[in-house]
C-alpha atoms as a PDB file:
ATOM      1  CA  UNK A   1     -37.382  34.239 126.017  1.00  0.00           C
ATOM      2  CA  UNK A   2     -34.047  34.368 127.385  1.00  0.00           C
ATOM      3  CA  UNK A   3     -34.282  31.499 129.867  1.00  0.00           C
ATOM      4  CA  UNK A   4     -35.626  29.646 126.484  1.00  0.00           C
ATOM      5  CA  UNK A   5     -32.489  30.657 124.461  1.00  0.00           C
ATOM      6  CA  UNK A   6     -30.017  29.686 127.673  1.00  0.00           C
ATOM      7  CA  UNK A   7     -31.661  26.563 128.111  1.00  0.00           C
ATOM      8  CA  UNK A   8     -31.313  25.765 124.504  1.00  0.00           C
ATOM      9  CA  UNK A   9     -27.558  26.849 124.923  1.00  0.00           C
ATOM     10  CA  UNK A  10     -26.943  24.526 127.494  1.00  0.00           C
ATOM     11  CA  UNK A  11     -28.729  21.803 126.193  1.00  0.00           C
ATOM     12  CA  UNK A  12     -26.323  22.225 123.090  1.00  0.00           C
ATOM     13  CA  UNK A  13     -23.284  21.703 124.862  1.00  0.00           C
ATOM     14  CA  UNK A  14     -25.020  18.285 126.842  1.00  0.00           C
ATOM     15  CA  UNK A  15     -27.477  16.415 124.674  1.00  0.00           C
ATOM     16  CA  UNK A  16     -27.476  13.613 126.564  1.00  0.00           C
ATOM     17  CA  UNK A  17     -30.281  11.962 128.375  1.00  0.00           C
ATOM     18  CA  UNK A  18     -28.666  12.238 131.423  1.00  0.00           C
ATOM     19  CA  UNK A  19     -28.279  15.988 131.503  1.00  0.00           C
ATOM     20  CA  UNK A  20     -31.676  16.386 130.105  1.00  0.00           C
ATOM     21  CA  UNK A  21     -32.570  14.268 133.198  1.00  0.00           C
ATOM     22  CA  UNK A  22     -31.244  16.357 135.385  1.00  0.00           C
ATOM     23  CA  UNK A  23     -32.647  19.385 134.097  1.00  0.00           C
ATOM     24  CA  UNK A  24     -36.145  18.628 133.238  1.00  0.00           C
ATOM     25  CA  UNK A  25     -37.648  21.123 135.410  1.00  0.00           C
ATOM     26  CA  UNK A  26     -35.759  23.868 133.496  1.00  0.00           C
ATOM     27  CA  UNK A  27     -36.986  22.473 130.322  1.00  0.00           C
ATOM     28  CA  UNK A  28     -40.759  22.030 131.639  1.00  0.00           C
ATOM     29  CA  UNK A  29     -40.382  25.967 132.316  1.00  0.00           C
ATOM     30  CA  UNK A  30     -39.556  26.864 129.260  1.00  0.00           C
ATOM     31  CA  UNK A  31     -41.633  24.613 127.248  1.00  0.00           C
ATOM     32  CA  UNK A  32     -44.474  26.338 129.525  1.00  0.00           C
ATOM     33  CA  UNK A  33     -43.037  29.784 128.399  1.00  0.00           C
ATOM     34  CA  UNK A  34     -42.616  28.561 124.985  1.00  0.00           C
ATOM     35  CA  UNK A  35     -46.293  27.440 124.621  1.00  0.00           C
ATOM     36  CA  UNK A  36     -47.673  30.619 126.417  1.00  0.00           C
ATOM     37  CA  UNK A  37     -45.681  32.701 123.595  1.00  0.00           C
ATOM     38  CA  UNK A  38     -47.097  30.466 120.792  1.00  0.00           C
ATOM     39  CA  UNK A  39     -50.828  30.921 121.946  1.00  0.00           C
ATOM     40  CA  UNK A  40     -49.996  34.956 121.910  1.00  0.00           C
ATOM     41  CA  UNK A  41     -48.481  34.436 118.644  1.00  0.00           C
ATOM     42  CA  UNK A  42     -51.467  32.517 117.051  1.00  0.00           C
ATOM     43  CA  UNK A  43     -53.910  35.225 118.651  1.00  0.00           C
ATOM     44  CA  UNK A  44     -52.264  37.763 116.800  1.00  0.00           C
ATOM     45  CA  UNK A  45     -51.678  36.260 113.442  1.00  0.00           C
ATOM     46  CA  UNK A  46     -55.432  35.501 114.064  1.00  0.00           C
ATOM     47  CA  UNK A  47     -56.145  39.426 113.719  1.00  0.00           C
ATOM     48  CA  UNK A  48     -54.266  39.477 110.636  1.00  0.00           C
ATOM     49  CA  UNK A  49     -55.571  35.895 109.125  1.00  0.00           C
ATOM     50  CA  UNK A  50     -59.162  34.757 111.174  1.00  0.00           C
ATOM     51  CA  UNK A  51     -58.849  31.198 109.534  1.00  0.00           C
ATOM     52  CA  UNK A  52     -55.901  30.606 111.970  1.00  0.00           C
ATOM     53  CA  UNK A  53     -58.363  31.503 115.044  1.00  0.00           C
ATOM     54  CA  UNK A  54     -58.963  28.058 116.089  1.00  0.00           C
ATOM     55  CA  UNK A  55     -55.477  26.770 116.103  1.00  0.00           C
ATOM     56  CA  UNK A  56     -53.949  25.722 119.154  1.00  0.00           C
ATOM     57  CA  UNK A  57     -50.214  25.721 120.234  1.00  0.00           C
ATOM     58  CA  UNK A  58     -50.053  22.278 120.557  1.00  0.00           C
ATOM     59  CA  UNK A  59     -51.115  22.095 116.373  1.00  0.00           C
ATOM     60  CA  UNK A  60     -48.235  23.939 115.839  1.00  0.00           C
ATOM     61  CA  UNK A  61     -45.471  23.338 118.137  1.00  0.00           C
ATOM     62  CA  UNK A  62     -42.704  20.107 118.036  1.00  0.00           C
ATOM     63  CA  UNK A  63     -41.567  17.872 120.078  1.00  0.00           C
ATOM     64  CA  UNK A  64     -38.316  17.972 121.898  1.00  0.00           C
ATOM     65  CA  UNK A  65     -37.687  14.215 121.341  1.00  0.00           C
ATOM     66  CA  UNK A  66     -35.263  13.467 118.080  1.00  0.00           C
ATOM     67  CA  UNK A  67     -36.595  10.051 116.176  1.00  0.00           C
ATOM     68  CA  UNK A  68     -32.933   8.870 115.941  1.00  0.00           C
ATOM     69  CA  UNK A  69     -34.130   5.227 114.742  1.00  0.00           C
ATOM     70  CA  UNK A  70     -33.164   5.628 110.908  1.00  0.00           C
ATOM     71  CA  UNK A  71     -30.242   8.692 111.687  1.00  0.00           C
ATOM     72  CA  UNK A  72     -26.843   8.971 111.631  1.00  0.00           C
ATOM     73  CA  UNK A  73     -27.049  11.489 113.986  1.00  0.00           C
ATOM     74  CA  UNK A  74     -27.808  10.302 117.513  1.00  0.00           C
ATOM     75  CA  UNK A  75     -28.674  13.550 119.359  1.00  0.00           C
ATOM     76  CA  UNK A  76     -31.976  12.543 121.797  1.00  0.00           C
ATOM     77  CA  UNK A  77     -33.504  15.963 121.404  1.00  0.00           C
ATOM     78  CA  UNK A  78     -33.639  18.794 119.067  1.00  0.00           C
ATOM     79  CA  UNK A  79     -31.750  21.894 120.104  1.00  0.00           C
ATOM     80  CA  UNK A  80     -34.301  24.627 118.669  1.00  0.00           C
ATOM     81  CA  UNK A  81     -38.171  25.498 119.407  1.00  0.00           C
ATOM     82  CA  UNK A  82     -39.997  26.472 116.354  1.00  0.00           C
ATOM     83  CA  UNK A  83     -43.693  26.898 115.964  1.00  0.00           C
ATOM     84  CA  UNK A  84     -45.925  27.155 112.408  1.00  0.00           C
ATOM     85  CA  UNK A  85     -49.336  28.063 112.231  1.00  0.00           C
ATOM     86  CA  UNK A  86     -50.594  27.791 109.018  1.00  0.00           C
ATOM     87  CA  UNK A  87     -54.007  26.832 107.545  1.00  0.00           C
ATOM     88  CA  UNK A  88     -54.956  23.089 106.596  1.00  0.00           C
ATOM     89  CA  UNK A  89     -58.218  21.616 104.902  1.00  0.00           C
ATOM     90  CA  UNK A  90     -61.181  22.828 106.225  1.00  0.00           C
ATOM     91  CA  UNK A  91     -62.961  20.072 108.371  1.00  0.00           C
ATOM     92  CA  UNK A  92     -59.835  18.336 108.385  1.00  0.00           C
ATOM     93  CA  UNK A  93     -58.311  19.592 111.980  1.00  0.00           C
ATOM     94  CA  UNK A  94     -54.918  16.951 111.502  1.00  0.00           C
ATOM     95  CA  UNK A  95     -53.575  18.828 107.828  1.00  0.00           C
ATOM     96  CA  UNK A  96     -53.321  21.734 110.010  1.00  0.00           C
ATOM     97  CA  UNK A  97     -50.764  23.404 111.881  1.00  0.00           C
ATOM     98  CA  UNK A  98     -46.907  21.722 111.934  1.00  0.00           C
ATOM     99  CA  UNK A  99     -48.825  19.096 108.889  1.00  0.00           C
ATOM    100  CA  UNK A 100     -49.719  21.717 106.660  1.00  0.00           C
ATOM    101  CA  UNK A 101     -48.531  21.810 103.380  1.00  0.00           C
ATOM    102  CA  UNK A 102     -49.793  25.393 103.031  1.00  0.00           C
ATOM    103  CA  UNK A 103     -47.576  28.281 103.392  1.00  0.00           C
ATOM    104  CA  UNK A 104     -47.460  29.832 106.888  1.00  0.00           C
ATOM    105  CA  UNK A 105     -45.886  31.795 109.287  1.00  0.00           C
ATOM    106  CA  UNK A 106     -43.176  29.729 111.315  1.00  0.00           C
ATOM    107  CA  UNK A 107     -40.473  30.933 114.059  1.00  0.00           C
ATOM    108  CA  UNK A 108     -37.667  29.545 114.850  1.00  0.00           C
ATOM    109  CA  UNK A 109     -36.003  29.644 118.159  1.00  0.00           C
ATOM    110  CA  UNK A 110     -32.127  28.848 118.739  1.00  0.00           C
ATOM    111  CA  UNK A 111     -28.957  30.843 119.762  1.00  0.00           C
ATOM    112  CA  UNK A 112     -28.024  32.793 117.120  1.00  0.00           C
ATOM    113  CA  UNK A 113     -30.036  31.361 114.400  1.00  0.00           C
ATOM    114  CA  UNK A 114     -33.400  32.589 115.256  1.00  0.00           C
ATOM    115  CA  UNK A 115     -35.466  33.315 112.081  1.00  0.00           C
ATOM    116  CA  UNK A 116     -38.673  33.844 110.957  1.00  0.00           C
ATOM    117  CA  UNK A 117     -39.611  32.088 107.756  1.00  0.00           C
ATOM    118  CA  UNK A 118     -42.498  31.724 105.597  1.00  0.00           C
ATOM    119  CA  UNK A 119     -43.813  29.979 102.227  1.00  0.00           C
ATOM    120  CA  UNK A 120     -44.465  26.383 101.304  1.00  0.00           C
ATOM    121  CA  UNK A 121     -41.607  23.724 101.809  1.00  0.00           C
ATOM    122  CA  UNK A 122     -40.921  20.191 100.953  1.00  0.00           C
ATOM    123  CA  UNK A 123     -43.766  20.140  98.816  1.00  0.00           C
ATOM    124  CA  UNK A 124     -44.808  16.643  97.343  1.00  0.00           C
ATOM    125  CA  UNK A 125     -44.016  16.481  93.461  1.00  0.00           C
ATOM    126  CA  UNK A 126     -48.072  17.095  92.549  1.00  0.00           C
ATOM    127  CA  UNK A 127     -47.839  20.328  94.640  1.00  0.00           C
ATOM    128  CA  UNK A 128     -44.667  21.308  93.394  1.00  0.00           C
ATOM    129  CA  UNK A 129     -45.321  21.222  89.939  1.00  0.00           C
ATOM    130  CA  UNK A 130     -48.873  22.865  90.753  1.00  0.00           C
ATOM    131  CA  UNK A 131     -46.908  25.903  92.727  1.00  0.00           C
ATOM    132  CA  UNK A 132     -44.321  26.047  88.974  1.00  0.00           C
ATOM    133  CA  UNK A 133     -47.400  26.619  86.795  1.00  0.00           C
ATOM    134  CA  UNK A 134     -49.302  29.059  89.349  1.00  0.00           C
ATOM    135  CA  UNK A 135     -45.809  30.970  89.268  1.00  0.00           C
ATOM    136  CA  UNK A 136     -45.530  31.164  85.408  1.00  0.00           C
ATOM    137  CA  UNK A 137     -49.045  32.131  84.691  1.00  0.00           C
ATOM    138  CA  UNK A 138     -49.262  34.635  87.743  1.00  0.00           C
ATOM    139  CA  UNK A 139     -45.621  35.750  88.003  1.00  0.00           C
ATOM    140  CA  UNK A 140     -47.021  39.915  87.656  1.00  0.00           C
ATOM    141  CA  UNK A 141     -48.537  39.649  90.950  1.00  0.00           C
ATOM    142  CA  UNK A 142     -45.136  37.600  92.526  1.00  0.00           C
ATOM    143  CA  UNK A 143     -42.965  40.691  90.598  1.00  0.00           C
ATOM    144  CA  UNK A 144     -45.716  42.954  92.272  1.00  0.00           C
ATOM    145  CA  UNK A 145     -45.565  41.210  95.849  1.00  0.00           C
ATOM    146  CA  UNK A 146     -41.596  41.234  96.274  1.00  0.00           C
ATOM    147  CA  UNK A 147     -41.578  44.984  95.096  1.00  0.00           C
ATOM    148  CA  UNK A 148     -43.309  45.612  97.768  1.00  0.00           C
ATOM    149  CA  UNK A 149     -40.921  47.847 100.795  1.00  0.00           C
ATOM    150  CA  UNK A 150     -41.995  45.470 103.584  1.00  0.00           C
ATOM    151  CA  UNK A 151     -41.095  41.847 101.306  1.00  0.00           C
ATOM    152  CA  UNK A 152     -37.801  43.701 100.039  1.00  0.00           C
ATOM    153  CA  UNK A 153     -37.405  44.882 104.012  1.00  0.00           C
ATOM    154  CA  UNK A 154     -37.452  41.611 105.473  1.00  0.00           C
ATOM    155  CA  UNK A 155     -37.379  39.017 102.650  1.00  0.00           C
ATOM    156  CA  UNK A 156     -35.134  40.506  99.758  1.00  0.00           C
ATOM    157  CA  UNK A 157     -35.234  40.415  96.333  1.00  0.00           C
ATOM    158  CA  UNK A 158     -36.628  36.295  95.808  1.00  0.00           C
ATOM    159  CA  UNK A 159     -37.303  33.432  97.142  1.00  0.00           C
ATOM    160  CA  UNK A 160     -35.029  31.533  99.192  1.00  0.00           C
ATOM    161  CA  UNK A 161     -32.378  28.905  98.006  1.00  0.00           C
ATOM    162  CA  UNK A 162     -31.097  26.992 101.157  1.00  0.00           C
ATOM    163  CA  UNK A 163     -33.631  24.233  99.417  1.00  0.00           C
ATOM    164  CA  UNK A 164     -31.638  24.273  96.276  1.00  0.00           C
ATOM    165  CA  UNK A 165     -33.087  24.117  92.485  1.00  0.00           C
ATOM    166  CA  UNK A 166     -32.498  22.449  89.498  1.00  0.00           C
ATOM    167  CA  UNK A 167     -29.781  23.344  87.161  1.00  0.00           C
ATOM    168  CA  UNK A 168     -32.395  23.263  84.206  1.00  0.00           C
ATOM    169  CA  UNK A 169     -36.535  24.549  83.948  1.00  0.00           C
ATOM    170  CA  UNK A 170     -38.392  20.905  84.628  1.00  0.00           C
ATOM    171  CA  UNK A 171     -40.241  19.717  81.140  1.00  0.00           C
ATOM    172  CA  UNK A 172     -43.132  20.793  80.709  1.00  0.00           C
ATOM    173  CA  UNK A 173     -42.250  24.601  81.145  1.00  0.00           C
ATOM    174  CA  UNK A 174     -40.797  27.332  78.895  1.00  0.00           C
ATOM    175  CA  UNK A 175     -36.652  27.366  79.273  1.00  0.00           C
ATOM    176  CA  UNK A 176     -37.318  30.977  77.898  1.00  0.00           C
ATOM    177  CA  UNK A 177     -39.755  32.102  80.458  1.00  0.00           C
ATOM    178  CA  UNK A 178     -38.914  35.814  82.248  1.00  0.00           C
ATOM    179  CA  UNK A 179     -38.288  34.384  85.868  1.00  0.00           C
ATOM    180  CA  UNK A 180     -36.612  30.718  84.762  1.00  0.00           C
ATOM    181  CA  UNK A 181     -34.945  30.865  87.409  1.00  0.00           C
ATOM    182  CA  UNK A 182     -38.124  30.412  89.932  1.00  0.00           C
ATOM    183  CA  UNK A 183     -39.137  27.568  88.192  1.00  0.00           C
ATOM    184  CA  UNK A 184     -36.070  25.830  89.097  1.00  0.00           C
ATOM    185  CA  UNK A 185     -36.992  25.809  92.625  1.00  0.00           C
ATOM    186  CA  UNK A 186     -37.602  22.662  94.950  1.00  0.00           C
ATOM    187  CA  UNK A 187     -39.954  24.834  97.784  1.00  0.00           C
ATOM    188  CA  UNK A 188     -41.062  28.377  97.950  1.00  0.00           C
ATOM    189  CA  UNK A 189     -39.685  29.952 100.787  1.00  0.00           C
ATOM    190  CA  UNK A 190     -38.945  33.123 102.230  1.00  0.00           C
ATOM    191  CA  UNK A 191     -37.351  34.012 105.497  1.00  0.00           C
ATOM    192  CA  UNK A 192     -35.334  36.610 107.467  1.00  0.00           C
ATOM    193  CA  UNK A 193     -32.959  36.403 110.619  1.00  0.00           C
ATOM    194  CA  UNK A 194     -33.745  36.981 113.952  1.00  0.00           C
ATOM    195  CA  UNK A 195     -31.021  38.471 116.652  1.00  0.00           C
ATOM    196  CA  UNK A 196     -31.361  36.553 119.707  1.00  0.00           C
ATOM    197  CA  UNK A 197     -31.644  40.583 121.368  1.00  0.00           C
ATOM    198  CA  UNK A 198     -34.334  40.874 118.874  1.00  0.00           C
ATOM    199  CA  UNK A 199     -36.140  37.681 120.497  1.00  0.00           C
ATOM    200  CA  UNK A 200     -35.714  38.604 124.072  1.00  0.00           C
ATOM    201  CA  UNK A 201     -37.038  42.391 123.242  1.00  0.00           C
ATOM    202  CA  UNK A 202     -40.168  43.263 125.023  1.00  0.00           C
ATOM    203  CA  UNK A 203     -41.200  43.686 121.830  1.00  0.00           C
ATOM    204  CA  UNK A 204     -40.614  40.512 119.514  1.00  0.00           C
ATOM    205  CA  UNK A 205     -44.363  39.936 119.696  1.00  0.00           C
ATOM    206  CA  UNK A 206     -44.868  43.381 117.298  1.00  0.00           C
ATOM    207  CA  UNK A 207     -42.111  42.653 115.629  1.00  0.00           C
ATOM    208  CA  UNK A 208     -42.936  39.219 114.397  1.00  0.00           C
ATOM    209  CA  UNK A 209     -46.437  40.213 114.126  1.00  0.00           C
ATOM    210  CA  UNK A 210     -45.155  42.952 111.325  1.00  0.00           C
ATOM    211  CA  UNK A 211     -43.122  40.280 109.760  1.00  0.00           C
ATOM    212  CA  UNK A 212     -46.099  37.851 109.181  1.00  0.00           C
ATOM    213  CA  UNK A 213     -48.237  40.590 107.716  1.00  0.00           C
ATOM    214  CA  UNK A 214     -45.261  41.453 105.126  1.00  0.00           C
ATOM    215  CA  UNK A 215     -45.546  37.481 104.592  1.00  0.00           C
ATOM    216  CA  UNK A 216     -48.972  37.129 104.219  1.00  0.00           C
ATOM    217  CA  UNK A 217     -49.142  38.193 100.784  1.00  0.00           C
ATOM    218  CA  UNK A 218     -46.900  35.816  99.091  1.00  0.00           C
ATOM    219  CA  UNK A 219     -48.607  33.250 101.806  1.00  0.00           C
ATOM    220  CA  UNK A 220     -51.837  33.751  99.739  1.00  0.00           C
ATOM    221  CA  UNK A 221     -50.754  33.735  96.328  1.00  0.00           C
ATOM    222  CA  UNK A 222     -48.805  29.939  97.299  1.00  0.00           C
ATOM    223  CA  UNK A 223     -51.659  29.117  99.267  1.00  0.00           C
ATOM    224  CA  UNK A 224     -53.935  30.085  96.205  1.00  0.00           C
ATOM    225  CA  UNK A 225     -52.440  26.735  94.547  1.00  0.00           C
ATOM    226  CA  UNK A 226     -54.916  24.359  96.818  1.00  0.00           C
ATOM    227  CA  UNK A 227     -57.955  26.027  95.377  1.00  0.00           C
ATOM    228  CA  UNK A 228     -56.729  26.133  92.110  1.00  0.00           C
ATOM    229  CA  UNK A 229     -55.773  22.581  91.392  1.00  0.00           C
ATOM    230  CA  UNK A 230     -57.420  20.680  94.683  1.00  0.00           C
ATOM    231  CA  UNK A 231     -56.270  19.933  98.148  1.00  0.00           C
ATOM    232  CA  UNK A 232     -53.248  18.422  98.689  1.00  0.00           C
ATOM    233  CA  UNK A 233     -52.369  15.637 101.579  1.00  0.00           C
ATOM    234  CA  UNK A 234     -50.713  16.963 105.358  1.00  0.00           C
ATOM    235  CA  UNK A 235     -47.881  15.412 106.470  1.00  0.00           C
ATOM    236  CA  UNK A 236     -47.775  12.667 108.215  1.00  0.00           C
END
């Protein structure tokens, strides 16, 4: 991974069309690399979570190319590599993968802010307010879940809050309510840095792998919602 995480340093410092130009080879070798790591990366998650077996790297991978049309910021390409497997609707291969609205497992690659992160984010305002009511009624298991010594190892003591939150509970739910405080979330996240040793390591693979399975309860619980109240669109 460390040609990926030079490359990505470089392409920092020059993103321009011209230098990417000039260096496509480098970045066909490491998208190469990079795909090759996210097929090992599915096959494992796949031991943890079989309905991720028949994903593909390509479901779950980005682009390089920036849509710049409607942005401020004209940058052609993006400067990171990240990857999310994560379920979709069964019989509905295009909700899966990068479109899911599900929580998953995603990695993000990019000198020095290399993470992995899972959970639900951006979710529309039908899921969102779906996720709030799941969290009220349920929130034993989610106090039972994040006292658990891998979440509080990797994850900490809540979700994140890089999303930010409301400054009041939304109507509809009790002000007075225990955990107010998660209710006042826009997404349900959860994530933990990555060194960029960490990611060149000959063993990141085990390492991640660990990760997701400390992830994969909270993963459930969120991903509980779409059976509870009904599927929910991909993105698009």
């Amino acid at each position: 991974m460390k040609d990926i995480l030079d490359f990505l340093t470089a392409l920092s410092a020059n993103n321009n069309r011209e230098w990417f130009a000039e260096n496509k080879e480098w970045y066909q070798r490491c998208y190469a690399r990079y795909v090759e790591f996210a097929a090992a990366y599915i096959q494992r998650l796949a031991e943890l979570d079989p309905a991720l077996a028949s994903l593909q790297p390509k479901d779950c991978i980005w682009r390089i190319y920036r849509d710049i049309r409607f942005s401020h910021d004209k940058r052609p390409y993006k400067e990171w590599f990240g990857v999310f497997p994560a379920a979709g609707v069964p019989g509905q291969p295009k909700t899966w993968g990068k479109k899911s609205m599900r929580g998953g497992y995603y990695v993000h690659i990019q000198p020095g802010q290399c993470m992995f992160a899972g959970g639900i984010w951006d979710p529309s305002k039908e899921l969102l307010d779906a996720l709030r009511k799941e969290i009220e009624a349920n929130y034993e298991e989610v106090e039972q879940i994040m006292g658990q010594k891998e979440w509080q190892q990797y994850f900490g003591q809540d979700f994140d809050t890089m999303w930010g939150g409301l400054k009041k509970v939304p109507a509809g739910f009790d002000p007075t309510f225990k955990h107010a405080d998660w209710l006042k979330h826009r997404a349900y996240t959860f994530s933990t840095p990555l060194t960029d040793e960490q990611v060149c390591a000959p063993d990141f693979l085990d390492r991640i792998a660990a990760i997701a399975a400390a992830a994969k309860p909270m993963n459930y619980f969120l991903n509980y919602t779409f059976e509870e109240y009904g599927e929910f669109p991909s993105r698009c």
